[in-house]
N, C-alpha and C. Protein backbone atom coordinates (compact mmCIF):
# COMPACT_ATOMS: atom_id res chain seq x y z
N UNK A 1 0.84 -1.19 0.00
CA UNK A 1 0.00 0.00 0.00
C UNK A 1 0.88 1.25 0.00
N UNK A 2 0.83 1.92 -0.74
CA UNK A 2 1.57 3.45 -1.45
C UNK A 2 1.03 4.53 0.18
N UNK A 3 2.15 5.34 0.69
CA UNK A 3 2.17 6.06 2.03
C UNK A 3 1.65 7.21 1.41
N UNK A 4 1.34 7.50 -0.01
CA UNK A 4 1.15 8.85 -0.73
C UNK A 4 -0.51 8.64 -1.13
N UNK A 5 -1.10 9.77 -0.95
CA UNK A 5 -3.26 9.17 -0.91
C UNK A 5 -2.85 10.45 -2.29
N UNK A 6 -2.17 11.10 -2.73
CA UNK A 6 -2.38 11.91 -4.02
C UNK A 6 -1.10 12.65 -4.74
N UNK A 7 -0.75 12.62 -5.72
CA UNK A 7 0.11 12.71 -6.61
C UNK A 7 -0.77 14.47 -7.14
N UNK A 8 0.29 15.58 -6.69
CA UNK A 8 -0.18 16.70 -7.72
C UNK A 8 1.03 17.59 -8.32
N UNK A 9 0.95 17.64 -9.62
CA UNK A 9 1.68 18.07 -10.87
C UNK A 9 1.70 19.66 -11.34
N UNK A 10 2.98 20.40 -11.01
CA UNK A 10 2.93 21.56 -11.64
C UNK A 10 3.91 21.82 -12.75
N UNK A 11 3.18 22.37 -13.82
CA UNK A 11 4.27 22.70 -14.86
C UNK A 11 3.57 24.35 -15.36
N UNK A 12 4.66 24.70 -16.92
CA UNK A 12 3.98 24.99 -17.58
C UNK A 12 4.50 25.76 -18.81
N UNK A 13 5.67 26.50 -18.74
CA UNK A 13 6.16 26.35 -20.48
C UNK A 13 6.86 25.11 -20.81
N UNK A 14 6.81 24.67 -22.22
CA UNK A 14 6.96 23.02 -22.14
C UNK A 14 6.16 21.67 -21.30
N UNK A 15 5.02 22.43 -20.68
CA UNK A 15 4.33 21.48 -19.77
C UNK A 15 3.70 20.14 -20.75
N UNK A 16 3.03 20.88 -21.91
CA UNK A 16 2.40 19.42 -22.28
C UNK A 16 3.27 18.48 -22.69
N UNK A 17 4.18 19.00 -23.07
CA UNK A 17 5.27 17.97 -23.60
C UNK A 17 5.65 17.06 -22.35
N UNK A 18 5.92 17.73 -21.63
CA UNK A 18 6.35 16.80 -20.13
C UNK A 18 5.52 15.74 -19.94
N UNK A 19 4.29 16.51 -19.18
CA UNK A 19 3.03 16.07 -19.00
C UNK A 19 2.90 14.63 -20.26
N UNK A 20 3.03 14.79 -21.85
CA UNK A 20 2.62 13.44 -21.93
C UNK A 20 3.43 12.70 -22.21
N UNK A 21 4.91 12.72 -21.96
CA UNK A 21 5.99 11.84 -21.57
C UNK A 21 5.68 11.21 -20.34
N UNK A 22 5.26 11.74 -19.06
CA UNK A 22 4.97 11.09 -17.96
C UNK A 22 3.59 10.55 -18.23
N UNK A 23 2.91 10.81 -18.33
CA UNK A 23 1.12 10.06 -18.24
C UNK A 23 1.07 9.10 -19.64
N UNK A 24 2.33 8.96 -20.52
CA UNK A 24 2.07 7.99 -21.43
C UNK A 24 2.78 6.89 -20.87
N UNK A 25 3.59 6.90 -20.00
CA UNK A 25 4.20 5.81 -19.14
C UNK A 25 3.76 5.20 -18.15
N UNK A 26 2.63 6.39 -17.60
CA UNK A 26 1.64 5.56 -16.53
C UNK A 26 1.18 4.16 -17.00
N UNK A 27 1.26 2.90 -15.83
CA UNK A 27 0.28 2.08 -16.77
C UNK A 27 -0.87 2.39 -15.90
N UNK A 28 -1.55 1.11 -17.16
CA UNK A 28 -3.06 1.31 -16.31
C UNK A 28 -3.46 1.07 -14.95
N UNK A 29 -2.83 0.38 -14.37
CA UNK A 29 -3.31 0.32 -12.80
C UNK A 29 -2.82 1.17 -11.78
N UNK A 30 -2.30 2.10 -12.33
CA UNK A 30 -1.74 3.66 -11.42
C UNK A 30 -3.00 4.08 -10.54
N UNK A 31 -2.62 3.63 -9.09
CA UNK A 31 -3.63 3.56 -8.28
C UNK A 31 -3.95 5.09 -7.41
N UNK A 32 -3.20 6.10 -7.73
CA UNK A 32 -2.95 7.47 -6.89
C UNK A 32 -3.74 8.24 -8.40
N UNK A 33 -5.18 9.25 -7.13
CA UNK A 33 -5.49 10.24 -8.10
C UNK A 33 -4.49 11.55 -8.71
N UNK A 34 -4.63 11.86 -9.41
CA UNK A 34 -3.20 12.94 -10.45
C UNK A 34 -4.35 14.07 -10.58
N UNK A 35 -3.25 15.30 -10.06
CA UNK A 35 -4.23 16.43 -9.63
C UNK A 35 -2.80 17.16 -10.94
N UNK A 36 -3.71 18.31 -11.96
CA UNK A 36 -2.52 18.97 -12.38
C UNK A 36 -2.73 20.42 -12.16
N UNK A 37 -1.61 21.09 -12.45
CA UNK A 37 -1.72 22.70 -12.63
C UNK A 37 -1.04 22.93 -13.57
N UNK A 38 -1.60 23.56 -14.44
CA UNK A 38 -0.78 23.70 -15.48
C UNK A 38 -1.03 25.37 -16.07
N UNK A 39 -0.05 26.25 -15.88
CA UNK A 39 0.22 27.52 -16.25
C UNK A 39 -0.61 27.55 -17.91
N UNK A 40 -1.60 27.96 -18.60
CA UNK A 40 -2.20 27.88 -20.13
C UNK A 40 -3.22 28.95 -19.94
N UNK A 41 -3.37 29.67 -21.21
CA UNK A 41 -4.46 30.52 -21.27
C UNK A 41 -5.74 29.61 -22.08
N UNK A 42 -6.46 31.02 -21.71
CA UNK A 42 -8.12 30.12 -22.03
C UNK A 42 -8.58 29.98 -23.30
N UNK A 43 -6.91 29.87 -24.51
CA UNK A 43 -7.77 29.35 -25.75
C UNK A 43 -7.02 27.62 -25.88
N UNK A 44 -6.70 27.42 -24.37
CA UNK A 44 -6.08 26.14 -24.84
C UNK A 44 -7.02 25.15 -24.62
N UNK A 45 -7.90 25.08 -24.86
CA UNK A 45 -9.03 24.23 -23.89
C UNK A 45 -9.14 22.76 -24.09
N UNK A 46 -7.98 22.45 -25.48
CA UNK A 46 -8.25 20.88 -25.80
C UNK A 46 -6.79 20.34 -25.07
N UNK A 47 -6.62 20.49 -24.00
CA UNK A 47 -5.07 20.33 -22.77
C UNK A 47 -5.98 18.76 -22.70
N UNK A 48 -6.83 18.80 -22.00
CA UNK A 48 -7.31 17.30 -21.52
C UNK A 48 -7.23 16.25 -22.88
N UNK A 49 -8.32 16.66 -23.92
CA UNK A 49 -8.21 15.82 -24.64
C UNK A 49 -6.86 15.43 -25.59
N UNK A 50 -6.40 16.27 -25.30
CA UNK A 50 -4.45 15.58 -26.18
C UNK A 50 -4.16 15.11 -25.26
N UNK A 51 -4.19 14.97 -24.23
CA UNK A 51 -3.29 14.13 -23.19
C UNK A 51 -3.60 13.35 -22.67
N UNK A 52 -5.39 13.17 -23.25
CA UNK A 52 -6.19 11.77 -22.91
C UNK A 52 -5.67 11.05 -24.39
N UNK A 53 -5.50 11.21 -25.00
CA UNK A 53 -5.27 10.45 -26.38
C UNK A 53 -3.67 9.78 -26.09
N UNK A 54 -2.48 10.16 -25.29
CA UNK A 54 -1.68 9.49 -25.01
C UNK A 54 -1.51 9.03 -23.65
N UNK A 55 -2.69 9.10 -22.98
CA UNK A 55 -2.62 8.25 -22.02
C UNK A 55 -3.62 6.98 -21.73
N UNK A 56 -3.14 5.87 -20.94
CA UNK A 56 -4.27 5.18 -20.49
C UNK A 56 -4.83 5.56 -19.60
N UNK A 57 -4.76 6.30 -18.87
CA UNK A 57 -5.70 6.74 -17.43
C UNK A 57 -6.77 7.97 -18.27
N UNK A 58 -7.67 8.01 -17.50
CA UNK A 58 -8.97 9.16 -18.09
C UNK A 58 -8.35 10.28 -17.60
N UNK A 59 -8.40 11.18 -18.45
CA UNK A 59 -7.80 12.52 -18.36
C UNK A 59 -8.48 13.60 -18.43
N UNK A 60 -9.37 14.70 -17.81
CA UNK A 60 -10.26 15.65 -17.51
C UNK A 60 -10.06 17.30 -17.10
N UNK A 61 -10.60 18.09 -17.45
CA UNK A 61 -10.56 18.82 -16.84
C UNK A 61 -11.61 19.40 -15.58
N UNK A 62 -11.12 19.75 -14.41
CA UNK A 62 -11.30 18.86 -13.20
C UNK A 62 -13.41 19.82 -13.26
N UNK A 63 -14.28 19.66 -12.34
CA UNK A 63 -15.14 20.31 -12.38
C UNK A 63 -15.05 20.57 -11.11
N UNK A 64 -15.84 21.75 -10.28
CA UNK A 64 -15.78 22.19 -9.22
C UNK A 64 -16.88 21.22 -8.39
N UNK A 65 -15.97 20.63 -6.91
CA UNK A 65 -16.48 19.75 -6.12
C UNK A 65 -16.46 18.11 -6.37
N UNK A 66 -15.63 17.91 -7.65
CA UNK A 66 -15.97 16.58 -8.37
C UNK A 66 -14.96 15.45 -7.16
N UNK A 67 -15.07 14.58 -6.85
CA UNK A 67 -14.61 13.47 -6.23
C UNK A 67 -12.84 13.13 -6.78
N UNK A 68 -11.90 12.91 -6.01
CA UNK A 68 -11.00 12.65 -5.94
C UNK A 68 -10.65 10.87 -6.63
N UNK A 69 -10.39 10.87 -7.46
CA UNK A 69 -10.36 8.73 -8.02
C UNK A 69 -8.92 8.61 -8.14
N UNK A 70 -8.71 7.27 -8.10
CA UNK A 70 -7.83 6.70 -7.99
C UNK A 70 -7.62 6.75 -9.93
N UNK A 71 -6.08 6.61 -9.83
CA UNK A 71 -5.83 6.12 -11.52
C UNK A 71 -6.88 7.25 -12.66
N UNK A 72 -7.38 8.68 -12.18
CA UNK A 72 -7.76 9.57 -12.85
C UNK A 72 -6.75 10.57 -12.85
N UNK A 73 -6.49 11.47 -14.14
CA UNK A 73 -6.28 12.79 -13.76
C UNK A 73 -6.83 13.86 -13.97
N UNK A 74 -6.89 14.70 -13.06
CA UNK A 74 -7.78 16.06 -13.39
C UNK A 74 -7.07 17.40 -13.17
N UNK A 75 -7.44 18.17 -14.58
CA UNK A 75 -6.38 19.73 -14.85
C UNK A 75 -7.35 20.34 -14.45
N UNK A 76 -6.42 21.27 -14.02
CA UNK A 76 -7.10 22.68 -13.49
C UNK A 76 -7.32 23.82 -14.74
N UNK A 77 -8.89 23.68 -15.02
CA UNK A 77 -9.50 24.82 -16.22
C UNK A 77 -8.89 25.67 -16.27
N UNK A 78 -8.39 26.38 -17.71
CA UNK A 78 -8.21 27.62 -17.74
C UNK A 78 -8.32 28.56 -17.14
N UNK A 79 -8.00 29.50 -16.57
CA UNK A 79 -8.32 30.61 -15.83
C UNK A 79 -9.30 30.43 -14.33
N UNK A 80 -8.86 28.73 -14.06
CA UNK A 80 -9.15 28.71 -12.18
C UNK A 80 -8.34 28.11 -11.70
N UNK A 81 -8.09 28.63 -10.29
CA UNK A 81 -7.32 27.88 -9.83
C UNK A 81 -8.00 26.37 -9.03
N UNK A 82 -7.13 25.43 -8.81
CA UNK A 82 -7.48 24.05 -8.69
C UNK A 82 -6.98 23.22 -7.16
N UNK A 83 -8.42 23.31 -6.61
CA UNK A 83 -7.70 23.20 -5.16
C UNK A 83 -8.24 21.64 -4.34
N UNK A 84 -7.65 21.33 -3.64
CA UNK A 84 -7.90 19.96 -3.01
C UNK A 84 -8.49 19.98 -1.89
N UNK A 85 -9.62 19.60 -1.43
CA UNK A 85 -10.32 20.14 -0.24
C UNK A 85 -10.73 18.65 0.05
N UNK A 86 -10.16 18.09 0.78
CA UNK A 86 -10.28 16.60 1.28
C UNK A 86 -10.15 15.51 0.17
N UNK A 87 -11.44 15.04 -0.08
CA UNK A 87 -11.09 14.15 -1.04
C UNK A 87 -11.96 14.27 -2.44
N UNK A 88 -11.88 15.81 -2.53
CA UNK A 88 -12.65 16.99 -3.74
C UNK A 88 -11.76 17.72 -4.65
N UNK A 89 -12.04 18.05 -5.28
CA UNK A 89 -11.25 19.46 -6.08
C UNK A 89 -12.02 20.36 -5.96
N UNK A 90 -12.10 21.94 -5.80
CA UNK A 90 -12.57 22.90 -5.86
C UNK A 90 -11.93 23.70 -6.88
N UNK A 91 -13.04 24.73 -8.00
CA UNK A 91 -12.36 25.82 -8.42
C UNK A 91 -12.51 26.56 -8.02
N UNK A 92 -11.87 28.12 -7.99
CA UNK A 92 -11.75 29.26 -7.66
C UNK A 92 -11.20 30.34 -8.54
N UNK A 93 -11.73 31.15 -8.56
CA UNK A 93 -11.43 32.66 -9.86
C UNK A 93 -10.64 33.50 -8.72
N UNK A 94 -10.24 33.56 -7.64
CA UNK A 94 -9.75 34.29 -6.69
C UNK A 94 -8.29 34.83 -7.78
N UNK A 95 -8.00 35.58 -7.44
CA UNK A 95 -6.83 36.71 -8.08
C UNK A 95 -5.96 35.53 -8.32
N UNK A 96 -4.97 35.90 -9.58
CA UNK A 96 -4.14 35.28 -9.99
C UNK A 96 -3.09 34.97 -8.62
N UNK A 97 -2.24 34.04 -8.67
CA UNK A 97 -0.79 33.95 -7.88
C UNK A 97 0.47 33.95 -8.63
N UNK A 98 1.55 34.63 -8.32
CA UNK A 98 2.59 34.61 -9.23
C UNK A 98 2.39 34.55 -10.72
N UNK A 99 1.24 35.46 -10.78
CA UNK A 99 0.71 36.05 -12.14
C UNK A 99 -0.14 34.93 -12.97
N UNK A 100 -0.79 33.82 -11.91
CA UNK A 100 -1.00 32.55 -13.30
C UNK A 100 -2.23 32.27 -12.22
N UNK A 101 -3.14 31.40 -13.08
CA UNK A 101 -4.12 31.36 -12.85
C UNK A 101 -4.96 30.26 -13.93
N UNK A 102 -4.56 28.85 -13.46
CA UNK A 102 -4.28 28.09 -12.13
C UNK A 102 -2.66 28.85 -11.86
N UNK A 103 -2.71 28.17 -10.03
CA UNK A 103 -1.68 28.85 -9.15
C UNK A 103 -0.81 27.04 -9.26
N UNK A 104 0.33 26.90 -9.68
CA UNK A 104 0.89 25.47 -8.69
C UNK A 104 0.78 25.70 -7.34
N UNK A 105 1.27 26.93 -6.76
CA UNK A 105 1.31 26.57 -5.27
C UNK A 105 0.14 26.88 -4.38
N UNK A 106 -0.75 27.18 -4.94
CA UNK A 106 -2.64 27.06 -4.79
C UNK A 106 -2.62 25.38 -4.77
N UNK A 107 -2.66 24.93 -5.69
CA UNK A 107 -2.85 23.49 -5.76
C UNK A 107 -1.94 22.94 -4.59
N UNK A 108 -0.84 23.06 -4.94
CA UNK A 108 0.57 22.17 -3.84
C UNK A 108 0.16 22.61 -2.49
N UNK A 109 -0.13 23.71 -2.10
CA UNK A 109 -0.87 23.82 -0.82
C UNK A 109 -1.72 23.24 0.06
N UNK A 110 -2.81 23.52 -1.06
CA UNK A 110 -4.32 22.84 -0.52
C UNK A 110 -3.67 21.52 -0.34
N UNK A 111 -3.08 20.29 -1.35
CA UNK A 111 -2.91 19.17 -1.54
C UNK A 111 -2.52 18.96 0.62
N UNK A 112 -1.54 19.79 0.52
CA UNK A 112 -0.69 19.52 1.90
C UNK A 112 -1.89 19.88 2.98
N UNK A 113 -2.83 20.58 2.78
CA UNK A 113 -3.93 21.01 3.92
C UNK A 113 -4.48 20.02 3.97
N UNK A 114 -5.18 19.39 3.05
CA UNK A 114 -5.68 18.09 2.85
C UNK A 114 -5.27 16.52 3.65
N UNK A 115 -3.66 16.48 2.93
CA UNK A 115 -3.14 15.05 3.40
C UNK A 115 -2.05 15.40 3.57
N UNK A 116 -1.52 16.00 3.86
CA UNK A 116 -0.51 16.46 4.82
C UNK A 116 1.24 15.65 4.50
N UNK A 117 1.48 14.36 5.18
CA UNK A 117 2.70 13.96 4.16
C UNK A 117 2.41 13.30 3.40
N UNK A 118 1.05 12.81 2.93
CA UNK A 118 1.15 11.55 1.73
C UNK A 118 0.68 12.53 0.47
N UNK A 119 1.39 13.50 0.33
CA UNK A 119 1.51 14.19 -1.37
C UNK A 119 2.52 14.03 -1.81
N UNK A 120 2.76 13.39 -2.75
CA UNK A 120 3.84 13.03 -4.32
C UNK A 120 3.44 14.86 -5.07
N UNK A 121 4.90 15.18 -4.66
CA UNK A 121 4.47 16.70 -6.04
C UNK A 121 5.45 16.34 -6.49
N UNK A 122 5.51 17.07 -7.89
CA UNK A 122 6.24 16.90 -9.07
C UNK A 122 5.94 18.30 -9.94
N UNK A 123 7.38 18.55 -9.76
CA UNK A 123 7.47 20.28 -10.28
C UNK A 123 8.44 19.41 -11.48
N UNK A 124 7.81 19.96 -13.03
CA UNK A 124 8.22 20.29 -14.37
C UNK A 124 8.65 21.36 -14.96
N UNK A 125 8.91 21.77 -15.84
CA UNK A 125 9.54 22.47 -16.69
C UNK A 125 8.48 23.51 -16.03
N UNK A 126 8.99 24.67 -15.78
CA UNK A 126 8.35 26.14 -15.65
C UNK A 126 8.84 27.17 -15.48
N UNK A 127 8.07 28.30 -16.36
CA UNK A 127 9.05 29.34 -16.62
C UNK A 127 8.67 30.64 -15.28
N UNK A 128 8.56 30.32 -14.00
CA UNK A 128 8.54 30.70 -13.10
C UNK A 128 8.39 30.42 -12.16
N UNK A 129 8.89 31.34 -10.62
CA UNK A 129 8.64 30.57 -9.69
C UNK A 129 7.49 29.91 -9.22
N UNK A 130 5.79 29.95 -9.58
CA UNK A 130 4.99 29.51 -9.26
C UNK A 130 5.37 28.14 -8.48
N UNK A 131 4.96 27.57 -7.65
CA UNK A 131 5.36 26.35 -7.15
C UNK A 131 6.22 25.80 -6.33
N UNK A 132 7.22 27.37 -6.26
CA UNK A 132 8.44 26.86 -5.25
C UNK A 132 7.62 26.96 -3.40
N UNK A 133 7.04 27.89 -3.26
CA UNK A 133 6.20 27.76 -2.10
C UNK A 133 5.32 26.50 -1.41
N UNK A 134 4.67 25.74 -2.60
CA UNK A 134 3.79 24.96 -2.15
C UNK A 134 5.30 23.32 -2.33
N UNK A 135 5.92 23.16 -2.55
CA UNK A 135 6.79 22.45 -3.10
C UNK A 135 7.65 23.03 -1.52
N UNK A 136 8.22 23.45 -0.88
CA UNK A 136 9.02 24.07 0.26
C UNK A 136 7.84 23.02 1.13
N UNK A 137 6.42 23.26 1.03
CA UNK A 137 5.30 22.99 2.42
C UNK A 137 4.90 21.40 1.96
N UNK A 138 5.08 21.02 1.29
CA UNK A 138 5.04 19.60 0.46
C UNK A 138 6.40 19.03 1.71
N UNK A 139 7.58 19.40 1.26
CA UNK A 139 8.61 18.67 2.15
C UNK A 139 8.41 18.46 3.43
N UNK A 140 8.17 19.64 4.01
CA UNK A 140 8.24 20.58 5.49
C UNK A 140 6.98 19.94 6.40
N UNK A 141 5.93 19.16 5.36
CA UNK A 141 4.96 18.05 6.12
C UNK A 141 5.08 16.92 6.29
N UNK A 142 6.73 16.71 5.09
CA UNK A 142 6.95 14.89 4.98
C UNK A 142 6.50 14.40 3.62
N UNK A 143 6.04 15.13 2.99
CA UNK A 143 5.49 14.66 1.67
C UNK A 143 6.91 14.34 0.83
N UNK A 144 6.65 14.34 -0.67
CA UNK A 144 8.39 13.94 -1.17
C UNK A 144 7.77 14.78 -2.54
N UNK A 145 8.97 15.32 -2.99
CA UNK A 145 9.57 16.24 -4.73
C UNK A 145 9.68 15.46 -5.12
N UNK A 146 9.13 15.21 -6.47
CA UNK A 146 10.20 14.82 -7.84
C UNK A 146 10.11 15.71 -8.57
N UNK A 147 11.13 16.34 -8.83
CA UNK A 147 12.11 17.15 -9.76
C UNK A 147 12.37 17.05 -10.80
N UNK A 148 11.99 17.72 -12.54
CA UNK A 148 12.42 17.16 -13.46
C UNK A 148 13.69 17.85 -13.67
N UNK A 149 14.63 17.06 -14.15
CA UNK A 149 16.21 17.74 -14.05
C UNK A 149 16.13 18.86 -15.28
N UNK A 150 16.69 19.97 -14.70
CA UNK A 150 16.34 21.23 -15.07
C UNK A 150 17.28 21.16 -16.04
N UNK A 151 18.28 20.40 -16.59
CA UNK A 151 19.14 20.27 -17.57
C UNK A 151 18.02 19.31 -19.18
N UNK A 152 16.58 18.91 -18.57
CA UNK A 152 15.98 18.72 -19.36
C UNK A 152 14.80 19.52 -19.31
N UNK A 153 14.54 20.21 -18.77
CA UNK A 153 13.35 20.91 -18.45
C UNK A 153 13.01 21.88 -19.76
N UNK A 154 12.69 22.65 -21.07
CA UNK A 154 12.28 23.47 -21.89
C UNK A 154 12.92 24.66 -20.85
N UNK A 155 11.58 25.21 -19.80
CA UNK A 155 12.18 26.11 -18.89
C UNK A 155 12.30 25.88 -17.52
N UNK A 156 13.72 26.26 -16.77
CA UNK A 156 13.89 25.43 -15.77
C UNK A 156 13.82 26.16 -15.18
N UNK A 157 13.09 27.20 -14.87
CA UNK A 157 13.22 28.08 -13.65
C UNK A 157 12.59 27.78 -11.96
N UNK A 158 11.11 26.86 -12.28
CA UNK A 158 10.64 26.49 -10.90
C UNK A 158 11.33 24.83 -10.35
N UNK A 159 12.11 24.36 -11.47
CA UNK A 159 12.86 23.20 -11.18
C UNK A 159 14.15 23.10 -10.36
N UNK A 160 14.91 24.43 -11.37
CA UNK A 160 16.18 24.93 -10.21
C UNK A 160 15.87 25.70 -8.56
N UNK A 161 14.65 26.21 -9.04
CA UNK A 161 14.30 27.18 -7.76
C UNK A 161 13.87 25.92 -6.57
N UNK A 162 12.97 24.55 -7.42
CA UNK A 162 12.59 24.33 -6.15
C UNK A 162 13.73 23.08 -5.68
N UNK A 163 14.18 22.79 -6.58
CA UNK A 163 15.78 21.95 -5.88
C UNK A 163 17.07 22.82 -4.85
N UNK A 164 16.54 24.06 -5.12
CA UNK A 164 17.68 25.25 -4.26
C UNK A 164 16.73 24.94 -2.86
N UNK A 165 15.58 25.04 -2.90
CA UNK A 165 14.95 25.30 -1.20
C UNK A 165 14.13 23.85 -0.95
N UNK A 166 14.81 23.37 -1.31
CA UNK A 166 14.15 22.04 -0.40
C UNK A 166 15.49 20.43 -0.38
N UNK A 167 15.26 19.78 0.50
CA UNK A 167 16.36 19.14 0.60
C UNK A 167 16.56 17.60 0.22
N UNK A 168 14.98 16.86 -0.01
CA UNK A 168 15.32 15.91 -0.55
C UNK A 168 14.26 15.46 -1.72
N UNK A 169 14.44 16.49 -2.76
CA UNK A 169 13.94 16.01 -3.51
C UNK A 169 14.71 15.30 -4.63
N UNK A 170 14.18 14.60 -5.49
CA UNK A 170 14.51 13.68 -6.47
C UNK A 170 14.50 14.65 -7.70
N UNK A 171 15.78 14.61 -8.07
CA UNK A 171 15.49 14.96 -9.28
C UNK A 171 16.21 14.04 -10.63
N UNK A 172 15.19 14.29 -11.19
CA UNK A 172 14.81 13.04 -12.61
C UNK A 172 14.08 13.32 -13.92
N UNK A 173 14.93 12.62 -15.17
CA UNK A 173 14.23 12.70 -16.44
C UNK A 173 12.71 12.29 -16.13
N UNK A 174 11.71 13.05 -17.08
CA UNK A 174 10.62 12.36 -17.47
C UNK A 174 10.35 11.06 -17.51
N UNK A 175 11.21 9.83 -18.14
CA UNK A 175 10.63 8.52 -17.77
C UNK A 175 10.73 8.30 -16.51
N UNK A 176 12.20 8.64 -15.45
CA UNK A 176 12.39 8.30 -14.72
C UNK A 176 11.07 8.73 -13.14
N UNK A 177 10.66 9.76 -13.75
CA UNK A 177 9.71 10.51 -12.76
C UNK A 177 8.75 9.72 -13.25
N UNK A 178 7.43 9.23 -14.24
CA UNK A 178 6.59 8.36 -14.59
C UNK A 178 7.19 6.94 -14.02
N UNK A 179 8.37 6.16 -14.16
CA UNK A 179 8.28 4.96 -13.26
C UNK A 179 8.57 5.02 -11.60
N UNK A 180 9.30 6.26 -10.93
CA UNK A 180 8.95 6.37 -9.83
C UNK A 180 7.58 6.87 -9.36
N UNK A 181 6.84 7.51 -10.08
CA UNK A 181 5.86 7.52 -9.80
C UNK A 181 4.72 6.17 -9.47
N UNK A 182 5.13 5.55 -10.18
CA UNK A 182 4.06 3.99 -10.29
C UNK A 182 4.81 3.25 -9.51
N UNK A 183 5.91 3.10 -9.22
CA UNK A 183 6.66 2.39 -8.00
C UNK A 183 5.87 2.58 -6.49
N UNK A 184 5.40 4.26 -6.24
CA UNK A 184 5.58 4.84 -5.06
C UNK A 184 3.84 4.38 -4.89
N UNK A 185 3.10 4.29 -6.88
CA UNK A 185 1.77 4.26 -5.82
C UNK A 185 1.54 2.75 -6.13
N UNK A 186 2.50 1.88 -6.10
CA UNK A 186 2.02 0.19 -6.03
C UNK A 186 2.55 -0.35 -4.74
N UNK A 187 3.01 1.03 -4.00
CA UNK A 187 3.62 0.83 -2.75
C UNK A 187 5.09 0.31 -2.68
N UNK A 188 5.77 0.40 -4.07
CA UNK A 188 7.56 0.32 -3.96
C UNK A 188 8.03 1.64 -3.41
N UNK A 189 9.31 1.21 -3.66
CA UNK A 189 10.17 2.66 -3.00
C UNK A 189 9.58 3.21 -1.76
């Protein structure tokens, strides 16, 4: 049994690319729900369905109050932010954070208010700090980083930032982050 009850994902220049390097490696019995944030404006609106087409897990964009599942993932809509309120998602139009809207560290937050050390975050390619905050409170509860190595990252700015302030996170290529990921929720590692 996996010590982690939710896996949540921030990226966002170069995100989809990341994003479906990791969720095309998921297999199907990836038992941890996948919460994302992903930095995009509101003419990107087909994010879910390209990244349901290379993945096996159902891929959504999340609705406000919808139920937390196992082996689902759900993005945070265009222009809300995407928050974890037990075993829910909530949206919210509340003011942008670090200029973006979804916030990563809106999401990485709530995740930690929620379940406290059993959050898996995973900061990707991003071209700002968004995320280094909620990624700092991710550790600081016991939860665990994976890191995509900022030497592969498109833009590595919230990858280097959040490997500078936190102390044990993992940092790893894209496959390598998709099979630790499925290790951690079949209860390896």
């Amino acid at each position: 049994m996996s010590r982690f009850r939710v896996v949540v994902i921030g990226c966002s220049l170069g995100g989809f690319n990341a994003l479906s390097v990791v969720l095309a490696a998921l297999p199907r019995d990836f038992n941890l729900p996948i919460v994302v944030a992903q930095h995009r404006s509101s003419v990107a609106q087909d994010l879910a369905l390209a990244l349901a087409r290379v993945s096996v897990l159902p891929v959504r964009d999340a609705e406000d109050k919808e139920l937390l599942q196992p082996g689902h993932v759900l993005l945070a809509p265009a222009g809300y932010h995407l928050l974890i309120q037990k075993d829910r998602v909530a949206l919210s139009t509340d003011l942008p954070v670090s200029y973006a809207r979804p916030s990563i560290d809106v999401l990485f937050e709530s995740a930690v208010s929620s379940f406290e050390h059993a959050v898996l975050g995973i900061a990707l390619t991003c071209s700002n700090h968004d995320g280094v905050e909620g990624a700092r409170k991710i550790e600081r509860a016991g939860g665990m980083m994976l890191v995509q190595d900022p030497a592969t990252a498109e833009a590595d700015v919230l990858p280097r930032q959040v490997l500078a302030v936190t102390k044990r996170s993992r940092t790893l290529n894209l496959h390598e982050i998709a099979a630790t990921m499925a290790a951690f929720a079949g209860g390896g590692l």
